[in-house]
C-alpha atoms as a PDB file:
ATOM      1  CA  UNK A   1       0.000   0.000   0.000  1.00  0.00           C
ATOM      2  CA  UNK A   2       1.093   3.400  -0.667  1.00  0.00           C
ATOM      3  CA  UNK A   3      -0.174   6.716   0.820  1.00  0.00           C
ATOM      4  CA  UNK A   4      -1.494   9.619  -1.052  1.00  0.00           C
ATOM      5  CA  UNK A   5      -1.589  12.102   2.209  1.00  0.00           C
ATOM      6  CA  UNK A   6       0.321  15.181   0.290  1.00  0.00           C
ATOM      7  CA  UNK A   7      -0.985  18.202   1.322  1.00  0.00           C
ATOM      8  CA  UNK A   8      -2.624  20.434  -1.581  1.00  0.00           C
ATOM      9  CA  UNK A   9      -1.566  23.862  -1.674  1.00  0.00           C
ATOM     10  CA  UNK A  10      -0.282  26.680  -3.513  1.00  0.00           C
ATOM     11  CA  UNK A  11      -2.062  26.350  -6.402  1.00  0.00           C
ATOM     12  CA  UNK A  12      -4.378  29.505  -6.004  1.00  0.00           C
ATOM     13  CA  UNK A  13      -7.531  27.041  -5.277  1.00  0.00           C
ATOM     14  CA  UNK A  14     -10.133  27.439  -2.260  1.00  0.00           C
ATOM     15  CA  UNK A  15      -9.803  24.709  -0.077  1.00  0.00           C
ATOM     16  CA  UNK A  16     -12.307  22.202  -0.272  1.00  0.00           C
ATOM     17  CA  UNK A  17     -15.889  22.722   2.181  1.00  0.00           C
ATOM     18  CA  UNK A  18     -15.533  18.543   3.361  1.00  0.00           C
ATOM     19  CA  UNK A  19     -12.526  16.526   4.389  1.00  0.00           C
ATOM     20  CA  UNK A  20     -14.460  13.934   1.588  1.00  0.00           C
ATOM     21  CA  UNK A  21     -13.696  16.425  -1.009  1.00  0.00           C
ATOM     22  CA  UNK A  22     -10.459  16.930   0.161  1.00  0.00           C
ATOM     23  CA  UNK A  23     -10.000  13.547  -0.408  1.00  0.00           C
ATOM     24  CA  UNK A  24     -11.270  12.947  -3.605  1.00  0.00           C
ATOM     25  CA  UNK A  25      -9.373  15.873  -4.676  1.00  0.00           C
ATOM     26  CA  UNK A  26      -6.232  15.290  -3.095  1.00  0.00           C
ATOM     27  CA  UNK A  27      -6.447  11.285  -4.952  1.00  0.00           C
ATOM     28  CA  UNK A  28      -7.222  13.115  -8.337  1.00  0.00           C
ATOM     29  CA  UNK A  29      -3.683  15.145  -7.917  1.00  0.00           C
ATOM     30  CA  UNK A  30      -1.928  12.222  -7.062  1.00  0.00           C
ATOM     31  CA  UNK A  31      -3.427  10.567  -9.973  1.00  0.00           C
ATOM     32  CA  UNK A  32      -2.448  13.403 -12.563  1.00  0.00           C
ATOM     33  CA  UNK A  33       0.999  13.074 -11.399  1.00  0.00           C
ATOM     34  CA  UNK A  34       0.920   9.425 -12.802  1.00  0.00           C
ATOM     35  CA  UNK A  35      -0.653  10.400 -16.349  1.00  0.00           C
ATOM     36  CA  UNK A  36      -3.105   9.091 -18.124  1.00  0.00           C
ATOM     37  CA  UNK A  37      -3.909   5.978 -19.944  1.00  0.00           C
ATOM     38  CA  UNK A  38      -3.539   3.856 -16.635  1.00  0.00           C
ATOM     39  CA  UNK A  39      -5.821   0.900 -14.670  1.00  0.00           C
ATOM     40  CA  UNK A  40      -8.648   1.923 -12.235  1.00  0.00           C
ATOM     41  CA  UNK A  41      -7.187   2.510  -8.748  1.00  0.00           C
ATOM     42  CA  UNK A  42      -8.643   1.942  -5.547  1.00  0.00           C
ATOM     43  CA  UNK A  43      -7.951   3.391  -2.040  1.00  0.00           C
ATOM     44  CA  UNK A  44      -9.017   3.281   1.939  1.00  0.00           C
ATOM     45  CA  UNK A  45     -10.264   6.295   3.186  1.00  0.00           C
ATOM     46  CA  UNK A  46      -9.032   6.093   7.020  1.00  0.00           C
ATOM     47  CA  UNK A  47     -10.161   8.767   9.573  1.00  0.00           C
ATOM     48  CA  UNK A  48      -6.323  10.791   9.989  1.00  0.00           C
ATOM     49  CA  UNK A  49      -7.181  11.546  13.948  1.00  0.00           C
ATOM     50  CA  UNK A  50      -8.415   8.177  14.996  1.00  0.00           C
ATOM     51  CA  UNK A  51      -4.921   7.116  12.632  1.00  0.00           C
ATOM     52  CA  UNK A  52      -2.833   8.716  14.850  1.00  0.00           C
ATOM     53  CA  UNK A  53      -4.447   7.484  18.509  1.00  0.00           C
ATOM     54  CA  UNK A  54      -4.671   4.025  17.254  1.00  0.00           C
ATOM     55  CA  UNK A  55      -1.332   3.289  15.000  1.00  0.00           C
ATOM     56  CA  UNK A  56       0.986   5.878  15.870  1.00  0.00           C
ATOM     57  CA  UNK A  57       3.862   4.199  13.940  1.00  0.00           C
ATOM     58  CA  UNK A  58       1.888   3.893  11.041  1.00  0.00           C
ATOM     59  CA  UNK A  59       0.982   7.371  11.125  1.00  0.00           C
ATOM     60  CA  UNK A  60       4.465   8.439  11.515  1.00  0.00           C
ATOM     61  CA  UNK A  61       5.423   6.750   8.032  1.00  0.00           C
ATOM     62  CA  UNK A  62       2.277   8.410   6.720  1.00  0.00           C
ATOM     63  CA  UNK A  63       4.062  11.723   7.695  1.00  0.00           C
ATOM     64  CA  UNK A  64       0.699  12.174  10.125  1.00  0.00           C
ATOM     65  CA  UNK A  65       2.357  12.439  12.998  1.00  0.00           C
ATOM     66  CA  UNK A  66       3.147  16.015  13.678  1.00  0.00           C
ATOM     67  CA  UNK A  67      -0.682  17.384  11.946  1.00  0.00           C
ATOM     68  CA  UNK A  68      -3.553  17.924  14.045  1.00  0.00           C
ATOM     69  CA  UNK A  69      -6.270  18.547  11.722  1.00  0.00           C
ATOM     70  CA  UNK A  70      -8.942  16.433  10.856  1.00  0.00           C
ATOM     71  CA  UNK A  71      -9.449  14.673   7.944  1.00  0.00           C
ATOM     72  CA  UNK A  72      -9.078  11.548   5.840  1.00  0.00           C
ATOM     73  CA  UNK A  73      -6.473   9.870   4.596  1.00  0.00           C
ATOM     74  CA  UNK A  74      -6.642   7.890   1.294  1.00  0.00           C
ATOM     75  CA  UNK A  75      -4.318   4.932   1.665  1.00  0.00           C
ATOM     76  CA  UNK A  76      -3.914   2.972  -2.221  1.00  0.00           C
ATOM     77  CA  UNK A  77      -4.528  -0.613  -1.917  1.00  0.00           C
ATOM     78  CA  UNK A  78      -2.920  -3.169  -4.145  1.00  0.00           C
ATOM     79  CA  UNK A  79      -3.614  -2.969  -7.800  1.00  0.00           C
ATOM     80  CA  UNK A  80      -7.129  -4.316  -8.848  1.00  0.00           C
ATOM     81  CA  UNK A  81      -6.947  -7.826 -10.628  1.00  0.00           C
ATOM     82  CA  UNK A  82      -6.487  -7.600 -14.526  1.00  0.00           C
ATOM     83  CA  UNK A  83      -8.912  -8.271 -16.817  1.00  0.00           C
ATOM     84  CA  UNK A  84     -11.886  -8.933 -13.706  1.00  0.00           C
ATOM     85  CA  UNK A  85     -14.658  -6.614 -14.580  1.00  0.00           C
ATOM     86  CA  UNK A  86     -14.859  -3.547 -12.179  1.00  0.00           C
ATOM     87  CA  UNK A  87     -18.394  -4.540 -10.933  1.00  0.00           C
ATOM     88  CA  UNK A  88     -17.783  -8.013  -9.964  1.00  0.00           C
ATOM     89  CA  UNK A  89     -14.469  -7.015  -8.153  1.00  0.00           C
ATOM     90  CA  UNK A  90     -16.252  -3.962  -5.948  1.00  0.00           C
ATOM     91  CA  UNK A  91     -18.601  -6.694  -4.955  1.00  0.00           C
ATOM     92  CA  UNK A  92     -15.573  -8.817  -3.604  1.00  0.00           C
ATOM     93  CA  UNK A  93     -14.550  -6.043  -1.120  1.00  0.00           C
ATOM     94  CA  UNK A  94     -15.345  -6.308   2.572  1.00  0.00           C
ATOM     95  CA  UNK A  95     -13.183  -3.079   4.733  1.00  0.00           C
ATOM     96  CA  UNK A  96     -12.275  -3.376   8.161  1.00  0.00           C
ATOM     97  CA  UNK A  97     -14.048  -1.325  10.569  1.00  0.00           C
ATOM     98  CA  UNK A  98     -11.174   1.056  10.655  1.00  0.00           C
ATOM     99  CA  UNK A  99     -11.915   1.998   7.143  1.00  0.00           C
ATOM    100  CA  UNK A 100     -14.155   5.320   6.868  1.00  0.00           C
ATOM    101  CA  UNK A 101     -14.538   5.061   3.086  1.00  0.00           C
ATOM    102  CA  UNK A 102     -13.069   4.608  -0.207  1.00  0.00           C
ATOM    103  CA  UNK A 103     -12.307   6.148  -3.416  1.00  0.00           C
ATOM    104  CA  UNK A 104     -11.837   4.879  -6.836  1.00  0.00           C
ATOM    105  CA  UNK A 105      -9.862   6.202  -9.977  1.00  0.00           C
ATOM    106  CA  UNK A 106     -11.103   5.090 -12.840  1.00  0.00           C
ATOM    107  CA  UNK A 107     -10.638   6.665 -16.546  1.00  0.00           C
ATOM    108  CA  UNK A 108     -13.884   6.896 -19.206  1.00  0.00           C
ATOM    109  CA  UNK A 109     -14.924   8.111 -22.296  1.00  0.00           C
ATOM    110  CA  UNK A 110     -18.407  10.523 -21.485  1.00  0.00           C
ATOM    111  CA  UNK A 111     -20.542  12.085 -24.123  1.00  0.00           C
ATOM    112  CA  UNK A 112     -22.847  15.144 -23.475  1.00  0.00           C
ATOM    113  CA  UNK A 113     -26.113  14.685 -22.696  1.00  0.00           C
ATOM    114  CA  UNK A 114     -27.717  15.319 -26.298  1.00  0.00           C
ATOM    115  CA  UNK A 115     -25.107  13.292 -27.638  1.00  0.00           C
ATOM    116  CA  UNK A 116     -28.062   9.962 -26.496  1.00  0.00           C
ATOM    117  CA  UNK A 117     -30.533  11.360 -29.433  1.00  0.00           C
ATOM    118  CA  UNK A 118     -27.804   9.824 -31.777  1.00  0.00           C
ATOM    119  CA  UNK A 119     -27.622   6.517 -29.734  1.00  0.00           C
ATOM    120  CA  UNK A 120     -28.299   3.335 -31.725  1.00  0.00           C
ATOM    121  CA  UNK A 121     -31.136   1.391 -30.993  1.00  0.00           C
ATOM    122  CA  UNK A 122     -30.908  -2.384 -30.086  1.00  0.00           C
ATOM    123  CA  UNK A 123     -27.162  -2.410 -29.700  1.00  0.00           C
ATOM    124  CA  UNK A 124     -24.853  -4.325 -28.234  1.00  0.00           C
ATOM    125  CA  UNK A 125     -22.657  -3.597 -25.425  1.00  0.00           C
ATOM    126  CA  UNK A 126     -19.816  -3.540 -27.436  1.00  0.00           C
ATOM    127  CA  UNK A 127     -21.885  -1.544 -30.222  1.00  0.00           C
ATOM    128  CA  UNK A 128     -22.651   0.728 -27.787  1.00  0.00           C
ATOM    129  CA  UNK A 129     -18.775   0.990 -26.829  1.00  0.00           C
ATOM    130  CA  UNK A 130     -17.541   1.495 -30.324  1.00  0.00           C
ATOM    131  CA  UNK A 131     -19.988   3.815 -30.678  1.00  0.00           C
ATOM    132  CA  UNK A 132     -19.196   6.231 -27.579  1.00  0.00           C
ATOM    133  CA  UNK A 133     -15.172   5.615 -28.491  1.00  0.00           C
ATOM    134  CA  UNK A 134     -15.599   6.848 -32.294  1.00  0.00           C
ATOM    135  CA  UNK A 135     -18.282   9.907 -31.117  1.00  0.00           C
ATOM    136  CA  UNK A 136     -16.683  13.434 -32.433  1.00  0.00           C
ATOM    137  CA  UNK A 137     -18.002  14.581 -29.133  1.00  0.00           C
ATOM    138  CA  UNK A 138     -16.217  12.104 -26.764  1.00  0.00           C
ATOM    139  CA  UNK A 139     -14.253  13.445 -23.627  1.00  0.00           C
ATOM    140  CA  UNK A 140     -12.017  10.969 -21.757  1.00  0.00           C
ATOM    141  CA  UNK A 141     -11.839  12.038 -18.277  1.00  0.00           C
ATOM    142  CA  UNK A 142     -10.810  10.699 -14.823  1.00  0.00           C
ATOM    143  CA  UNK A 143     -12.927  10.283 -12.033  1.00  0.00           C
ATOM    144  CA  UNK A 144     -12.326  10.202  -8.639  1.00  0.00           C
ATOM    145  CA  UNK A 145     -15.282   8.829  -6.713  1.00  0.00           C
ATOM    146  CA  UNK A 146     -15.283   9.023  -2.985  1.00  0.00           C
ATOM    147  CA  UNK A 147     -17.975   7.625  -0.096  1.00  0.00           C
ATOM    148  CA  UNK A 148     -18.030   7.566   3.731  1.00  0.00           C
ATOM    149  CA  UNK A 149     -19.464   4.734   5.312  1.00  0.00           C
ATOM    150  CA  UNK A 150     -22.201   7.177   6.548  1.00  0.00           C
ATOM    151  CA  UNK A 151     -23.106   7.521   2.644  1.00  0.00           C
ATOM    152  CA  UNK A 152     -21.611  10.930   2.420  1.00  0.00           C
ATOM    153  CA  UNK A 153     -20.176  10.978  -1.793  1.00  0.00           C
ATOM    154  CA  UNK A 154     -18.164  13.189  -3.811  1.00  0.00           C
ATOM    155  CA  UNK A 155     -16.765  13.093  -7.579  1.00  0.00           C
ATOM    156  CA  UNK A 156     -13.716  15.078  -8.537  1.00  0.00           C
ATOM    157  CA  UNK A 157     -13.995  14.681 -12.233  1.00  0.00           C
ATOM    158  CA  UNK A 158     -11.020  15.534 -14.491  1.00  0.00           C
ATOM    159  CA  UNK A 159     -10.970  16.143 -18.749  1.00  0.00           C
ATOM    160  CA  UNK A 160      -8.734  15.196 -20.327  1.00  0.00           C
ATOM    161  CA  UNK A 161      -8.716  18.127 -22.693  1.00  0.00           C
ATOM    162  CA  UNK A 162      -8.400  20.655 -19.641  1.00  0.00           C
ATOM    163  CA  UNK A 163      -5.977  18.489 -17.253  1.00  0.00           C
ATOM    164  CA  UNK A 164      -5.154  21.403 -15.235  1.00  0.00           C
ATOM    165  CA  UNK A 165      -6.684  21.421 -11.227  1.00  0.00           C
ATOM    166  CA  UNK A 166      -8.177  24.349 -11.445  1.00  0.00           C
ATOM    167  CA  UNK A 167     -10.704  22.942 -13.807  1.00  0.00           C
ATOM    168  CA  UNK A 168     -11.512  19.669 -12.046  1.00  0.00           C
ATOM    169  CA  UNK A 169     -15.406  19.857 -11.068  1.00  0.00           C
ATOM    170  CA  UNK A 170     -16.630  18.208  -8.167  1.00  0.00           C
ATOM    171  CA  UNK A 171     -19.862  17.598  -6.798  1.00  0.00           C
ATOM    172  CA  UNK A 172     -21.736  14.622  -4.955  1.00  0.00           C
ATOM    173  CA  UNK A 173     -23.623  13.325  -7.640  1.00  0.00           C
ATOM    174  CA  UNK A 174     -21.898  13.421 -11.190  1.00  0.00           C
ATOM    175  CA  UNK A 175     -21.497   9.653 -11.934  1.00  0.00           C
ATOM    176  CA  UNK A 176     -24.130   8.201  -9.355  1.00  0.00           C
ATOM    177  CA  UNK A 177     -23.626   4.948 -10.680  1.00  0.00           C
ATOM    178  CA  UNK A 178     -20.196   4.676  -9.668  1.00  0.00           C
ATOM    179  CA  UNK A 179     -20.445   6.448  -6.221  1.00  0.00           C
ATOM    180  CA  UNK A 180     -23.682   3.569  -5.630  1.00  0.00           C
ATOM    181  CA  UNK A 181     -21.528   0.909  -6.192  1.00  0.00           C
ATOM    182  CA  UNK A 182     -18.649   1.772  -3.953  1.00  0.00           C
ATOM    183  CA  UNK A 183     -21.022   2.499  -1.500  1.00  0.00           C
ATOM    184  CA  UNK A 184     -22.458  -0.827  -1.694  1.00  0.00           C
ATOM    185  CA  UNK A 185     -18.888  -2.465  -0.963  1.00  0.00           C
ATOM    186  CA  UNK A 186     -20.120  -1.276   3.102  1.00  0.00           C
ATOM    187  CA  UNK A 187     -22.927  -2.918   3.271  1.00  0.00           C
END
């Protein structure tokens, strides 16, 4: 496991309103430092505070030690098994109690929303996917979708086109689908 707890600064943004969007935001810099074109990646969400009463050494390699502040810590988890299909291994996951959430990177291809008036009719999945990949309006983008146990969500959702941080929207429920599914790896 590897830890993603760099603080985000100096980049001219607000800080986030939630120490969930922290999170998710913090994961999708640490993801655009690693490019583009990579596998889904997953991560723990662990409460920093209750990090530092309970594992002290652990928190120490974390470089959580000497911060007070509250917050979350996303800790990456080995890489996801290759070629199992993202749905089937979410509903392998069972998190310790310790866990507070989880976050997962994944990279898509989205099309606007009037884009489905041009959708064929009766396809296939894989029709469908050919069709999305060879749209002139396609956007591949990076998302970053975060939960709390408590089903708190949030999506920090990059473009590929505009891969800067200051253009990285966020909001609770941009790709619901995704942020149900993690959600159901708690239950």
């Amino acid at each position: 496991m590897s830890d993603v707890s760099h603080t985000l600064s100096g980049d001219g943004r607000p800080p986030a309103a939630t120490p969930l969007t922290r999170a998710a935001l913090e994961i999708d810099e640490y993801a655009a430092t690693l490019g583009w074109d990579l596998p889904a990646r997953l991560f723990a969400l662990v409460d920093s505070a209750q990090l530092r009463r309970t594992d002290p050494g652990l928190a120490k390699q974390l470089g959580l030690a000497d911060q007070e502040e509250p917050g979350l810590t996303p800790v990456e988890q080995d890489e996801l098994p290759a070629g199992m299909e993202l749905d089937k291994f979410l509903g392998t996951i069972a998190w310790p109690d310790m866990v507070a959430g989880c976050a997962l990177v994944v990279e898509r291809l989205m099309l606007p929303p009037n884009a489905e008036q041009s959708r064929p009719k009766n396809a296939t999945e894989a029709q469908l996917a050919d069709w999305v990949a060879n749209h002139p309006d396609r956007q591949e983008v990076r998302i970053t979708a975060a939960v709390l146990r408590d089903g708190k969500k949030e999506i920090a959702l990059r473009l590929r086109s505009k891969d800067v941080a200051r253009e990285v929207l966020t909001g609770p429920d941009l790709v619901p689908g995704l942020t149900e599914a993690l959600l159901a790896t708690f239950s």
